[in-house]
C-alpha atoms as a PDB file:
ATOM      1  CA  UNK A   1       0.000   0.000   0.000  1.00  0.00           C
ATOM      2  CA  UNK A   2       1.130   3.275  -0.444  1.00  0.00           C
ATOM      3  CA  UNK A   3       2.821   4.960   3.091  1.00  0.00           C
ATOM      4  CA  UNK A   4      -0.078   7.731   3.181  1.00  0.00           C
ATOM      5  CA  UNK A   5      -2.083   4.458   3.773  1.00  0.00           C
ATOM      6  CA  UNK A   6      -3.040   4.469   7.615  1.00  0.00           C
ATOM      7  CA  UNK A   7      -4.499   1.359   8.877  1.00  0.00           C
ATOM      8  CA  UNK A   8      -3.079  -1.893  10.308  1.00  0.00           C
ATOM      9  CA  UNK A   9      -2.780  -5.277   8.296  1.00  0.00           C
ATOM     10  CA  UNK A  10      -5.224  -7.458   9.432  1.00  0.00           C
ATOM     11  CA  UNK A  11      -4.121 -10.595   7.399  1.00  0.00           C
ATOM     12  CA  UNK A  12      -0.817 -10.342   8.762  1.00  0.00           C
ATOM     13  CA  UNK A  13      -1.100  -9.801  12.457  1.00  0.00           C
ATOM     14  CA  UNK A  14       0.318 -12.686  14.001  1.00  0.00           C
ATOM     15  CA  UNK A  15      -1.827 -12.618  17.156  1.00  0.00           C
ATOM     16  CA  UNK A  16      -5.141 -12.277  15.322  1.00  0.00           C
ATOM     17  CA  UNK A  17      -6.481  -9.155  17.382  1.00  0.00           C
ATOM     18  CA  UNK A  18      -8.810  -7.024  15.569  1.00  0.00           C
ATOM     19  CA  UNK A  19      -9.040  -3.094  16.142  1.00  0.00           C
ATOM     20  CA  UNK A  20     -11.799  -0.973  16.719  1.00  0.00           C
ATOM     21  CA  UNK A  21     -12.061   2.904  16.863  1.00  0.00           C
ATOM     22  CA  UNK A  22     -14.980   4.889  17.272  1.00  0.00           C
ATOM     23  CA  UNK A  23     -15.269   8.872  17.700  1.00  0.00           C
ATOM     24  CA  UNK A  24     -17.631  11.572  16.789  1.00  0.00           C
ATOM     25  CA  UNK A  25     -16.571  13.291  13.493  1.00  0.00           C
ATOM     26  CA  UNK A  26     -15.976  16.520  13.012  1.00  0.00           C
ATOM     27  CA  UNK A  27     -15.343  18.914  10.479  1.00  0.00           C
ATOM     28  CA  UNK A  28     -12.131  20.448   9.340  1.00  0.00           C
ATOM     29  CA  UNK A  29     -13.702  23.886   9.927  1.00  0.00           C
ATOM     30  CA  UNK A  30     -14.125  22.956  13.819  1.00  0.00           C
ATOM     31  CA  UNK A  31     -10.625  21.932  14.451  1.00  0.00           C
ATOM     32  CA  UNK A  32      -9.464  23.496  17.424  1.00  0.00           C
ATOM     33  CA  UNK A  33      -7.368  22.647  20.592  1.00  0.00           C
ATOM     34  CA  UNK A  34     -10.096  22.388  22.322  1.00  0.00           C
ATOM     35  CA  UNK A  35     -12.133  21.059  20.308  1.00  0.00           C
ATOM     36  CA  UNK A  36     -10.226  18.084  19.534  1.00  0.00           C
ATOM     37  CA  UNK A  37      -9.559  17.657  23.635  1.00  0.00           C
ATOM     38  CA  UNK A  38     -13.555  17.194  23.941  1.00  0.00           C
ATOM     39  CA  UNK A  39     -13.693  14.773  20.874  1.00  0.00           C
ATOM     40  CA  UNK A  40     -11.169  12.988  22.192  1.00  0.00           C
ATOM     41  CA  UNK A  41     -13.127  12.383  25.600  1.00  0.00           C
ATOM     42  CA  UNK A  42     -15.993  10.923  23.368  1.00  0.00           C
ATOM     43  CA  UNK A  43     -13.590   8.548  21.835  1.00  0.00           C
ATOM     44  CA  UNK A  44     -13.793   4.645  22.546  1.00  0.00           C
ATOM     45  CA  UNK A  45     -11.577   1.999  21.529  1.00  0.00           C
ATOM     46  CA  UNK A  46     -11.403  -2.001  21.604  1.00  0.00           C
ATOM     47  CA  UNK A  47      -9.503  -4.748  20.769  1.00  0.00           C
ATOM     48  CA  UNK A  48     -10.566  -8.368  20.399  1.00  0.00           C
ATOM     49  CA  UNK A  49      -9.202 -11.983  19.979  1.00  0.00           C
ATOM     50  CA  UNK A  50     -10.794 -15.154  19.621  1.00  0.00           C
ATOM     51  CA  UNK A  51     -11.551 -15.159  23.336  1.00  0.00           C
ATOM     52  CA  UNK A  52     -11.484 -11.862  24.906  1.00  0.00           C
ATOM     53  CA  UNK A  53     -13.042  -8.386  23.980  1.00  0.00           C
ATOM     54  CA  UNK A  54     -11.398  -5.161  26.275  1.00  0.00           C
ATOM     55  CA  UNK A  55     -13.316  -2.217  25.625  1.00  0.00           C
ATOM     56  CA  UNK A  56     -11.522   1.392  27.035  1.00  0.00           C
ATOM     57  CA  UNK A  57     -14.008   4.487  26.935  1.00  0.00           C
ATOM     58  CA  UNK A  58     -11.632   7.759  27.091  1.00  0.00           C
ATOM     59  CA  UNK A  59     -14.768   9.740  28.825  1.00  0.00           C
ATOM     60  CA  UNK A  60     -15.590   7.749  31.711  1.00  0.00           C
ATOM     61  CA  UNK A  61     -11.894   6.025  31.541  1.00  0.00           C
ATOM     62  CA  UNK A  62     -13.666   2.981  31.874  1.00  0.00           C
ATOM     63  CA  UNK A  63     -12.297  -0.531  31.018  1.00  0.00           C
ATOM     64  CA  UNK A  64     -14.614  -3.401  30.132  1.00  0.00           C
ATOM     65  CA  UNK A  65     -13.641  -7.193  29.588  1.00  0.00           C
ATOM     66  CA  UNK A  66     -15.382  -9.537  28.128  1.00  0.00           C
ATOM     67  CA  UNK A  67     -15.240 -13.724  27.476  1.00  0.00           C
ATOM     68  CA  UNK A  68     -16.366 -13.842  23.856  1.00  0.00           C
ATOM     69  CA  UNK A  69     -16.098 -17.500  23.943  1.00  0.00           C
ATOM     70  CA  UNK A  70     -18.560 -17.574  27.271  1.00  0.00           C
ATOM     71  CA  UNK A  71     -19.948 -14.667  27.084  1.00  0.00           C
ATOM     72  CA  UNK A  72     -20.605 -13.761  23.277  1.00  0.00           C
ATOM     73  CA  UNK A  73     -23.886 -10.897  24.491  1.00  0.00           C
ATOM     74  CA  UNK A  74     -21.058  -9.292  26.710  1.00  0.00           C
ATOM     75  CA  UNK A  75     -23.017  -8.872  29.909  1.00  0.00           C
ATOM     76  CA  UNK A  76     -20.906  -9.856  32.082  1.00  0.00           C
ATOM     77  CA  UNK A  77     -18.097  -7.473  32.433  1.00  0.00           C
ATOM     78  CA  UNK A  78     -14.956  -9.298  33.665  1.00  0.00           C
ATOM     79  CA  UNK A  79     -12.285  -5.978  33.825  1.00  0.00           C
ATOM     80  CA  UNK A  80     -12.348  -6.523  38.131  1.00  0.00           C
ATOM     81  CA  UNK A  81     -12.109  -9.899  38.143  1.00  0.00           C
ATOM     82  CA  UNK A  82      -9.235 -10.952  35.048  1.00  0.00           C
ATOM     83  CA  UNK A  83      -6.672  -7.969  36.057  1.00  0.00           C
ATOM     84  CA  UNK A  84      -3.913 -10.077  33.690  1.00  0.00           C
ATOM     85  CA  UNK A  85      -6.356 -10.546  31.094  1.00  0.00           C
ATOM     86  CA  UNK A  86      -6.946  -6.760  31.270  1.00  0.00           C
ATOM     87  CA  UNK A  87      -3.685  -5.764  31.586  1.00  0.00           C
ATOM     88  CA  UNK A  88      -2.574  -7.943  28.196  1.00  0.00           C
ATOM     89  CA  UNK A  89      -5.146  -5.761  26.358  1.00  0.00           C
ATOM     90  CA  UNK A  90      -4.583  -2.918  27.720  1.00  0.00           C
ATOM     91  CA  UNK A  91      -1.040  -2.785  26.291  1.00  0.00           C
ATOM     92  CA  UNK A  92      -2.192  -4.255  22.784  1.00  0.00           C
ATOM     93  CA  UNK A  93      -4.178  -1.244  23.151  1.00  0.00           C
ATOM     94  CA  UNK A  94      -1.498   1.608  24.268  1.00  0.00           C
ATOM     95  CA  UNK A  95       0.880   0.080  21.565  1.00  0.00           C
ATOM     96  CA  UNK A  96      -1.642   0.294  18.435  1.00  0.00           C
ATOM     97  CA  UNK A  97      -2.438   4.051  19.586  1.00  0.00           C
ATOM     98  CA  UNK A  98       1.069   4.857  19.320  1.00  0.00           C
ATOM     99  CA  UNK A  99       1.388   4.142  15.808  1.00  0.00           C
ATOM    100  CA  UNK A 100      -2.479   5.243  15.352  1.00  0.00           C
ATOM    101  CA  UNK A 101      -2.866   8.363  17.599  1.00  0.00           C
ATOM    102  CA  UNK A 102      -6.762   9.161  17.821  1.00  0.00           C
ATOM    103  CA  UNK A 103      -7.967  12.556  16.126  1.00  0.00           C
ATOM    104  CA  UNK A 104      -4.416  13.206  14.256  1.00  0.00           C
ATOM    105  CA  UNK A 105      -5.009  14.894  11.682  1.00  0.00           C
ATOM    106  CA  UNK A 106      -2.660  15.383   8.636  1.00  0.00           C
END
């Protein structure tokens, strides 16, 4: 792919987790500081395996966990009880905002 391609190969990632960002959108005209400091609060992110789902919401700086395999309607939020589970995805999920920083824009 070309390198002003941003996005992370899904076919090659070794450890099969998927990705997933979600933010409002906004405008180029109402790009501020500010503005992108309160978008940023509404922003969520997760990443998922074949077993486990972590879920981090940037507003509430809350952290969900869920057992996909036992749990596939995610009701039963594990985050208190799996701390190394958490932990695991946590950094999966600190590591693929480093190289995909939310609200950059180029």
């Amino acid at each position: 792919p070309p390198a002003s391609f941003k996005g992370k190969n899904l076919f090659g990632n070794n450890d099969s987790v998927i990705f997933h960002q979600a933010a409002s959108f906004i405008s180029d005209a109402d790009i501020s500081p500010s503005k992108l400091r309160e978008e940023l609060k509404r922003y969520n992110i997760a990443c998922q395996n074949d077993e486990w789902k972590y879920i981090f919401n940037h507003l509430r700086q809350r952290e969900e966990l869920y057992n996909l395999k036992e749990d596939p309607g995610e009701k039963n939020n594990l985050a208190k009880i799996r701390p190394e589970i958490l932990s695991e995805m946590r950094k999966k999920i600190e590591e693929f905002e480093k190289e995909n920083p939310p609200l950059k824009n180029d």
